[in-house]
Structures are given as C-alpha cells and as structure tokens.
PDB file of N, CA and C in Angstrom:
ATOM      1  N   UNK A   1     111.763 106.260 104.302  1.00  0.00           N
ATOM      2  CA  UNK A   1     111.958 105.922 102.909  1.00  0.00           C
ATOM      3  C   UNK A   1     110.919 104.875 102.500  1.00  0.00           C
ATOM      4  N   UNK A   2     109.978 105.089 101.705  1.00  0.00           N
ATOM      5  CA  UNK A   2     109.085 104.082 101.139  1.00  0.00           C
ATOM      6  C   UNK A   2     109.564 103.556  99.798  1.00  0.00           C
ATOM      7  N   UNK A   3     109.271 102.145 100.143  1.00  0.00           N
ATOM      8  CA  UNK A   3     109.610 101.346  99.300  1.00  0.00           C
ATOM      9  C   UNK A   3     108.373 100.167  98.821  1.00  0.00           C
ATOM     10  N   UNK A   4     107.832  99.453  97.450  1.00  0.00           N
ATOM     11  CA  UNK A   4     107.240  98.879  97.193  1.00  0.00           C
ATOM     12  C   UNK A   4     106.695  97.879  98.256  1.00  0.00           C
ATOM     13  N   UNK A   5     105.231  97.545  98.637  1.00  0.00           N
ATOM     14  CA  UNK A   5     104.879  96.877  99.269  1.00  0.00           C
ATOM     15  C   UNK A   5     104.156  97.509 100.646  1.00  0.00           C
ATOM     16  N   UNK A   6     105.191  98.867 100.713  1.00  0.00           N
ATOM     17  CA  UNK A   6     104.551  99.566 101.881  1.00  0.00           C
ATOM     18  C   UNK A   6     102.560  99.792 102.176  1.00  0.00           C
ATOM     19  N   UNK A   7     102.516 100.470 103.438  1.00  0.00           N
ATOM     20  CA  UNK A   7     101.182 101.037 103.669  1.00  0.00           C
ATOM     21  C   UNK A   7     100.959 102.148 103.548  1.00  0.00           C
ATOM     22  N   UNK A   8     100.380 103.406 102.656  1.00  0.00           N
ATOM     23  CA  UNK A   8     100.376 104.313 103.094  1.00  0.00           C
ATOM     24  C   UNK A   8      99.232 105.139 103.075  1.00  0.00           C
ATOM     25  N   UNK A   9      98.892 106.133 103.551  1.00  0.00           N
ATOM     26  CA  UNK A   9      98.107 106.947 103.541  1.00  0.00           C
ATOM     27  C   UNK A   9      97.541 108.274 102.971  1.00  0.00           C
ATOM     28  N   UNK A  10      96.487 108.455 101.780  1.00  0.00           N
ATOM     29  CA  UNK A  10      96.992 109.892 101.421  1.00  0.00           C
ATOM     30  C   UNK A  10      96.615 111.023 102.348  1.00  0.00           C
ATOM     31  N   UNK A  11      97.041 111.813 101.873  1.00  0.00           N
ATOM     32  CA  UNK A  11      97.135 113.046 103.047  1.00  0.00           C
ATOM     33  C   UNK A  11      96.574 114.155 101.937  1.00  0.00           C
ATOM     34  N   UNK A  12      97.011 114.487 100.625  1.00  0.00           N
ATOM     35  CA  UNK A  12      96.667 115.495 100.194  1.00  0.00           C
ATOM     36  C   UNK A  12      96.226 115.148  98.587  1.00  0.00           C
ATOM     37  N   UNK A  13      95.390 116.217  97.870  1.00  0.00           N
ATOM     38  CA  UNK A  13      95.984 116.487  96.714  1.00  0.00           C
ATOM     39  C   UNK A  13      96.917 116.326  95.922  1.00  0.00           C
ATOM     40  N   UNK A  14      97.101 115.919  94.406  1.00  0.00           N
ATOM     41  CA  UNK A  14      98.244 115.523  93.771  1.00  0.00           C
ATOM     42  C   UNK A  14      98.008 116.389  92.707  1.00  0.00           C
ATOM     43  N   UNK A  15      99.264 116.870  92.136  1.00  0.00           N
ATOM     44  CA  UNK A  15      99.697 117.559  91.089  1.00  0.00           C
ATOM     45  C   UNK A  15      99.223 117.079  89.635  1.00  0.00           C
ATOM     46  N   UNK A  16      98.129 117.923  88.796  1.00  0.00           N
ATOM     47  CA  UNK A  16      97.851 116.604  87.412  1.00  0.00           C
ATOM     48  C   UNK A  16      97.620 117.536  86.249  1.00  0.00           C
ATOM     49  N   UNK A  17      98.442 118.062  85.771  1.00  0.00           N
ATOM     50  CA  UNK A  17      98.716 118.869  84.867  1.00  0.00           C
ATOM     51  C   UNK A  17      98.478 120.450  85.156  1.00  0.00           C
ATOM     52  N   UNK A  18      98.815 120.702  86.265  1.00  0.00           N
ATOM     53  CA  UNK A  18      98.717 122.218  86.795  1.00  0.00           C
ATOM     54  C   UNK A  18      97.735 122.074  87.584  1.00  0.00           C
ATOM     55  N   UNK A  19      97.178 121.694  88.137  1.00  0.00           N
ATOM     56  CA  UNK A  19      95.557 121.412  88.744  1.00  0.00           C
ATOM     57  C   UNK A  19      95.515 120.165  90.116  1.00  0.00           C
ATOM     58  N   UNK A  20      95.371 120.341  91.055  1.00  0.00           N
ATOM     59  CA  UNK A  20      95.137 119.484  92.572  1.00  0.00           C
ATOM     60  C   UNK A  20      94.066 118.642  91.823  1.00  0.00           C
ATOM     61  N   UNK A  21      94.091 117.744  92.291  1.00  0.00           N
ATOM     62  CA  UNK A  21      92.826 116.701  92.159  1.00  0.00           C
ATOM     63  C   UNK A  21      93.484 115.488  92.761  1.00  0.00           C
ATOM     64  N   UNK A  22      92.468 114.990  93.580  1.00  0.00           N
ATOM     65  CA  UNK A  22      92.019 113.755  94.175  1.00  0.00           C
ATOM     66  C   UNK A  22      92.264 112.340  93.738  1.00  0.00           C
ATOM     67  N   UNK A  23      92.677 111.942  93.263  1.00  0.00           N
ATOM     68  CA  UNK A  23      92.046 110.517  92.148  1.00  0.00           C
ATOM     69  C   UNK A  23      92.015 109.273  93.444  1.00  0.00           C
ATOM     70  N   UNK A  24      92.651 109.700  94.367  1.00  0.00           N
ATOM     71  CA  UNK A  24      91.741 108.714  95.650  1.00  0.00           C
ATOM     72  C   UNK A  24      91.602 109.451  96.886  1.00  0.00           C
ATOM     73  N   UNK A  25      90.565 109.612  97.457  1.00  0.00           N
ATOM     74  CA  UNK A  25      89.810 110.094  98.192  1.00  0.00           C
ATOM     75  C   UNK A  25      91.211 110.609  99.445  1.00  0.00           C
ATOM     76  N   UNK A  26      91.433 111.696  99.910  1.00  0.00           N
ATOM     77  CA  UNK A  26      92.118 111.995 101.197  1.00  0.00           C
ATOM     78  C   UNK A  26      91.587 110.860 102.095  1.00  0.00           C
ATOM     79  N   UNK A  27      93.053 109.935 102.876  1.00  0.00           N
ATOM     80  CA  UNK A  27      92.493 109.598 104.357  1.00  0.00           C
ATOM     81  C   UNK A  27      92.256 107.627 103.932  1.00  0.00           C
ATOM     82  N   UNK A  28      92.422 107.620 102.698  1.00  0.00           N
ATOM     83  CA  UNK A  28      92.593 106.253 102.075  1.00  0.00           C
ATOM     84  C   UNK A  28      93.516 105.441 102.255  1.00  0.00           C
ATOM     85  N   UNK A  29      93.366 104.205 102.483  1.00  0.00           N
ATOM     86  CA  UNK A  29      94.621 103.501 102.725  1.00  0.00           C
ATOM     87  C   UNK A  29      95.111 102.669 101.440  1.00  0.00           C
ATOM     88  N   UNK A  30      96.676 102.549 101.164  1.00  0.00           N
ATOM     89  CA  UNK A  30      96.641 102.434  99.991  1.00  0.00           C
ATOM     90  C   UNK A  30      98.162 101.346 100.084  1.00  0.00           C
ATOM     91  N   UNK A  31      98.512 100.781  98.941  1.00  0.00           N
ATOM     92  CA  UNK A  31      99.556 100.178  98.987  1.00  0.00           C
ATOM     93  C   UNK A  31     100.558 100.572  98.007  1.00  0.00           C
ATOM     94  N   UNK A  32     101.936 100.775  97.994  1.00  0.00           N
ATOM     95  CA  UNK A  32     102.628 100.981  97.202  1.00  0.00           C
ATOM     96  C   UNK A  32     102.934 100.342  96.104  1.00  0.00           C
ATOM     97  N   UNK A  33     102.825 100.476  95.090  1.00  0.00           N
ATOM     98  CA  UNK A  33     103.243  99.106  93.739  1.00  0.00           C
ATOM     99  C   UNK A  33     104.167  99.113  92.936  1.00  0.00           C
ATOM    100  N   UNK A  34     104.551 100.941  92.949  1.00  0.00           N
ATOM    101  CA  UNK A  34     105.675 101.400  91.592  1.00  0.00           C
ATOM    102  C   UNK A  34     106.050 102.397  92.459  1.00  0.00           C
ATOM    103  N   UNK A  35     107.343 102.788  91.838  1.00  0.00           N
ATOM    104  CA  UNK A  35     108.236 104.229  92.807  1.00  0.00           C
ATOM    105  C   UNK A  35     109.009 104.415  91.650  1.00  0.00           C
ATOM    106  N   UNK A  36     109.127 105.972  90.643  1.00  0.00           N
ATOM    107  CA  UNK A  36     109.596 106.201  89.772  1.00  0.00           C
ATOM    108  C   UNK A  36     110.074 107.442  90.606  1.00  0.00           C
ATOM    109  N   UNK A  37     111.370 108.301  89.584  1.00  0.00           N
ATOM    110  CA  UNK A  37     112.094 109.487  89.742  1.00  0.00           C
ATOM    111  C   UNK A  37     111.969 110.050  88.783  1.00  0.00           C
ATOM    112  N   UNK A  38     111.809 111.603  88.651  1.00  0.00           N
ATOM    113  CA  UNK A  38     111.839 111.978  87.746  1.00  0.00           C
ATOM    114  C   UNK A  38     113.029 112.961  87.498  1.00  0.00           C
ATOM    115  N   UNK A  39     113.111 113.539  86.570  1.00  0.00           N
ATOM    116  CA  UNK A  39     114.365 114.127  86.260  1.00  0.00           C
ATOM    117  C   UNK A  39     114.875 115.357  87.346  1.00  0.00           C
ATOM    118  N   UNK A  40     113.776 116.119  87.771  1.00  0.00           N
ATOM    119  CA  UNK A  40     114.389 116.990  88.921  1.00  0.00           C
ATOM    120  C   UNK A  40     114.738 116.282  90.646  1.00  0.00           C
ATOM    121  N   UNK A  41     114.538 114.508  90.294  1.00  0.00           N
ATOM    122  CA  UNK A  41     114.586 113.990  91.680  1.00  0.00           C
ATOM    123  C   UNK A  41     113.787 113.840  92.183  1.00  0.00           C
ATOM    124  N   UNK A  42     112.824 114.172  92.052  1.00  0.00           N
ATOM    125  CA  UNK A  42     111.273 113.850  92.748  1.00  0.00           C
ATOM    126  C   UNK A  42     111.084 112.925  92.618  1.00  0.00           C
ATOM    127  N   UNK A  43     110.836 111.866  93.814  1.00  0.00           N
ATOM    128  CA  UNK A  43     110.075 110.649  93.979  1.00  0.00           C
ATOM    129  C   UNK A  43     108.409 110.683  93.479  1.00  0.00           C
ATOM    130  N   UNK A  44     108.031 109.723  92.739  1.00  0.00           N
ATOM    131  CA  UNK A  44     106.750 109.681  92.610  1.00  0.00           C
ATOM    132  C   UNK A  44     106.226 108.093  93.191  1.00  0.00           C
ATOM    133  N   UNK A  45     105.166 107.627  93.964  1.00  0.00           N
ATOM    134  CA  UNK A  45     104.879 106.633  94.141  1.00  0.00           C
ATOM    135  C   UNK A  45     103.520 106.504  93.654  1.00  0.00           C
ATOM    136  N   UNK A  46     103.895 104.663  93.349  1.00  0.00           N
ATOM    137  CA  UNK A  46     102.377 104.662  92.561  1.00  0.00           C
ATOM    138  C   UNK A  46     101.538 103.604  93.513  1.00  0.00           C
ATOM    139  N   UNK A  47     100.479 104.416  94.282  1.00  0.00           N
ATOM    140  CA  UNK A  47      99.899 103.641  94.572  1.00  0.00           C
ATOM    141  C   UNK A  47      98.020 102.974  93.899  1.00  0.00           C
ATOM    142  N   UNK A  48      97.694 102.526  94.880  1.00  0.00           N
ATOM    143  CA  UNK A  48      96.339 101.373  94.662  1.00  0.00           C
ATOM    144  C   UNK A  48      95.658 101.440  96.285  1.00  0.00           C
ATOM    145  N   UNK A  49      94.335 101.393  96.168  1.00  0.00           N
ATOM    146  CA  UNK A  49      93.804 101.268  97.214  1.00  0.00           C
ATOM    147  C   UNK A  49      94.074 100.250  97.742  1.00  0.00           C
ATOM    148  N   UNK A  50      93.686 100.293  99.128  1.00  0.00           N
ATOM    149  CA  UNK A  50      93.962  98.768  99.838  1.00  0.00           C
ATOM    150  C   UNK A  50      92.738  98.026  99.534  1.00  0.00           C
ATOM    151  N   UNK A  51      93.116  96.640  98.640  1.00  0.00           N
ATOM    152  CA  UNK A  51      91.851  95.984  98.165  1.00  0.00           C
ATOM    153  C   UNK A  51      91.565  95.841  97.242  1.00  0.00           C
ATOM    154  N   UNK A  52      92.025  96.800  96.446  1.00  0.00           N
ATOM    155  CA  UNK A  52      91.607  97.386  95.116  1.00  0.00           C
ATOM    156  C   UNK A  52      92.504  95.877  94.391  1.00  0.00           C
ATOM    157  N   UNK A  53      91.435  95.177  93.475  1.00  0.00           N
ATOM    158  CA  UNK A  53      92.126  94.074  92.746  1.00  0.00           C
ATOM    159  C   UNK A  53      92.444  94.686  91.388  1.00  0.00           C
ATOM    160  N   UNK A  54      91.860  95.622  90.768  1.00  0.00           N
ATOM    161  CA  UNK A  54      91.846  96.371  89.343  1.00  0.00           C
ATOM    162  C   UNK A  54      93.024  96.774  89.193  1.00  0.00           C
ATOM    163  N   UNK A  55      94.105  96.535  89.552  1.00  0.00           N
ATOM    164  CA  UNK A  55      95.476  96.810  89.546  1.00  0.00           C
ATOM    165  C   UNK A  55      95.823  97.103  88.262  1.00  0.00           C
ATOM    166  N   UNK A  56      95.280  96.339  87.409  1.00  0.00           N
ATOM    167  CA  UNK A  56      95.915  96.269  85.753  1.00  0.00           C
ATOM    168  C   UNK A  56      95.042  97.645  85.115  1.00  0.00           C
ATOM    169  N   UNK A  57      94.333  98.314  85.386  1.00  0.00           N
ATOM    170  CA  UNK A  57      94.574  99.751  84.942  1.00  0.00           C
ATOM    171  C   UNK A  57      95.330 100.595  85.280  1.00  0.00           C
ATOM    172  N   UNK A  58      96.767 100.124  86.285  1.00  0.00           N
ATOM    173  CA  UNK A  58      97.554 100.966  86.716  1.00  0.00           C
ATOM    174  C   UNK A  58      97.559 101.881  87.981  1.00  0.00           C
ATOM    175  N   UNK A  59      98.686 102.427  88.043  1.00  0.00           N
ATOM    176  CA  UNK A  59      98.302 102.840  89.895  1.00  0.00           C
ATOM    177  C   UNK A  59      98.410 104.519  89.678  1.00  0.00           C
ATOM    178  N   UNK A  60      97.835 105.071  90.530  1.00  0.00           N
ATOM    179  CA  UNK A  60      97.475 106.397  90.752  1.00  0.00           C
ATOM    180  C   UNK A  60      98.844 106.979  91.416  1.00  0.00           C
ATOM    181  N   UNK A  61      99.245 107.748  90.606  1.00  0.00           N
ATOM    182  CA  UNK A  61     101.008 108.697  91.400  1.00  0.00           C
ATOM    183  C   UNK A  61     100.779 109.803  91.720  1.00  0.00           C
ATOM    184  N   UNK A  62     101.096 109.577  93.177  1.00  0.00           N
ATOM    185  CA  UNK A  62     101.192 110.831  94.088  1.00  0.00           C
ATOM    186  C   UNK A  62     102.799 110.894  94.673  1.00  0.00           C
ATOM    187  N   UNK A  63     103.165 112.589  94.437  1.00  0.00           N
ATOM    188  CA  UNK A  63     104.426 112.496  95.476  1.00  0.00           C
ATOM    189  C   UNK A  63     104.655 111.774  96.668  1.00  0.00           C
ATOM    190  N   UNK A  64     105.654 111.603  96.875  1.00  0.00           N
ATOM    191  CA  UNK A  64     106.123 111.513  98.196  1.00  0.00           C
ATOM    192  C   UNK A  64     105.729 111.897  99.550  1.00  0.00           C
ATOM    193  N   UNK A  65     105.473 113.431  99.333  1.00  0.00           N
ATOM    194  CA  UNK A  65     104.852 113.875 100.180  1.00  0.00           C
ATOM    195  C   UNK A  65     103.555 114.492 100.650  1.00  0.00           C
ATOM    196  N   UNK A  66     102.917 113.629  99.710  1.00  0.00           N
ATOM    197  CA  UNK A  66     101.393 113.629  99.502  1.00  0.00           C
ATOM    198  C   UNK A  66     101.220 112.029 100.362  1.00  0.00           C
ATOM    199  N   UNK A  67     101.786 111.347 100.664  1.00  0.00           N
ATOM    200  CA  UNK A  67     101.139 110.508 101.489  1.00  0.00           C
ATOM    201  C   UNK A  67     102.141 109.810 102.902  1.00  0.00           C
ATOM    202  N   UNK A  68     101.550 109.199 103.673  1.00  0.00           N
ATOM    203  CA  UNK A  68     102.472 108.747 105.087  1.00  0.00           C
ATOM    204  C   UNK A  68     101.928 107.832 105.196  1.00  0.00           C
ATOM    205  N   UNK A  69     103.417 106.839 105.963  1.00  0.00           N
ATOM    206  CA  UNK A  69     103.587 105.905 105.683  1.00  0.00           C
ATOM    207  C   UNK A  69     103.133 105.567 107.149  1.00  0.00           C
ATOM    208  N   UNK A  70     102.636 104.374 107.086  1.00  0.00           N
ATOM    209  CA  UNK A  70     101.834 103.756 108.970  1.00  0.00           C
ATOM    210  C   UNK A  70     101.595 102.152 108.472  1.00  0.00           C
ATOM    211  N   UNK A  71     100.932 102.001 108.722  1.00  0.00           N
ATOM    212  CA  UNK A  71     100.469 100.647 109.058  1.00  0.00           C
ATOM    213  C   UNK A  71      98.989 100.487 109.929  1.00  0.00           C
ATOM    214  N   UNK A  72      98.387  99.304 109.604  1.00  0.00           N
ATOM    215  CA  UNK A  72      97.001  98.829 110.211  1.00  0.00           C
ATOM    216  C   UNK A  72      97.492  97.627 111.536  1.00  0.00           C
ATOM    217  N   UNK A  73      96.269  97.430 112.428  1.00  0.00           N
ATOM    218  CA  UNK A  73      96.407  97.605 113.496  1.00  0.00           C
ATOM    219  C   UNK A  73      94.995  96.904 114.095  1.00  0.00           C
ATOM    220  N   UNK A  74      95.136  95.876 114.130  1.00  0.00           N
ATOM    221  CA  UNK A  74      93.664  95.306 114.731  1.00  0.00           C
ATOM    222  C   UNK A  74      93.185  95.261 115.891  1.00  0.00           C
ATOM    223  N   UNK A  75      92.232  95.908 116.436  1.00  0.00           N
ATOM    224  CA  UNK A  75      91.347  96.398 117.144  1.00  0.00           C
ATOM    225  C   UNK A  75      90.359  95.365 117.642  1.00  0.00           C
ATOM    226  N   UNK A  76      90.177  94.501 119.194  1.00  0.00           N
ATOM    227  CA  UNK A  76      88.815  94.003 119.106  1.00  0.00           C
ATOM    228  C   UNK A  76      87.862  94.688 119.321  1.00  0.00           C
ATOM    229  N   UNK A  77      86.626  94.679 118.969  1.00  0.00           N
ATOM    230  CA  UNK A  77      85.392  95.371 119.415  1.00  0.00           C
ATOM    231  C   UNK A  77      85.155  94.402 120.492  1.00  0.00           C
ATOM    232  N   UNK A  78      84.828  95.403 121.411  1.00  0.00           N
ATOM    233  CA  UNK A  78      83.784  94.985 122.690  1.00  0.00           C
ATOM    234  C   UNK A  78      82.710  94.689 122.654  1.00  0.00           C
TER     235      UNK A  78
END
C-alpha cells in the first residue's frame, strides 16, 4: 500500500486521454506527494522525480500499477 512520502519507481506508461505516454522517463525514481481515487476506485498517485524541486507545477499521476515501490540503498565504490 503506498502512501505519501514513499519511493517509487516507474515501470510503465500512463493512461492520458486514450493514449500511453511517458511524462517521466521509465526506470525513474520518484517520490510520492498526492494519492487521489477516482470514482471507479482506482488509485492514482502523484508523483515528482527524486530531486525534482519544481514541485509547484504539480505532480505527474500514474496508476498504481504503473509504478513499485523500493527504496535506495548506498553502495561504496571501490
């Protein structure tokens, strides 16, 4: 269950008036900011890149199952 604040990842294409399109790149890491329902129950989450300070133009909504949820993970280089 994702909830505001989360990490997630997109995975696919999003639904935007009959038509797949991108509006952040597959494979992006992103943060959750908004989580709306819509009338048939569908979760929509709104996310933002990770980083992304431009927040105040609003966040990009992809289903639910257009993205997964993980977490980052620091790595030393050798």
């Amino acid at each position: 269950m994702l909830k505001v604040g989360d990490t997630v990842k997109v995975k696919k294409e999003t639904m935007h008036y009959g038509e797949r399109i991108a509006f952040i790149p597959i494979g992006t890491i992103c943060r959750v900011v908004e989580i709306k329902y819509y009338e048939n129950k569908e979760k929509m989450i709104g996310i933002i890149p990770e980083g992304d300070l431009a927040y105040d133009y609003g966040a990009y909504w992809y289903l639910e199952c257009e993205v997964e949820k993980g977490h980052l993970e620091w790595v030393k280089d050798e």
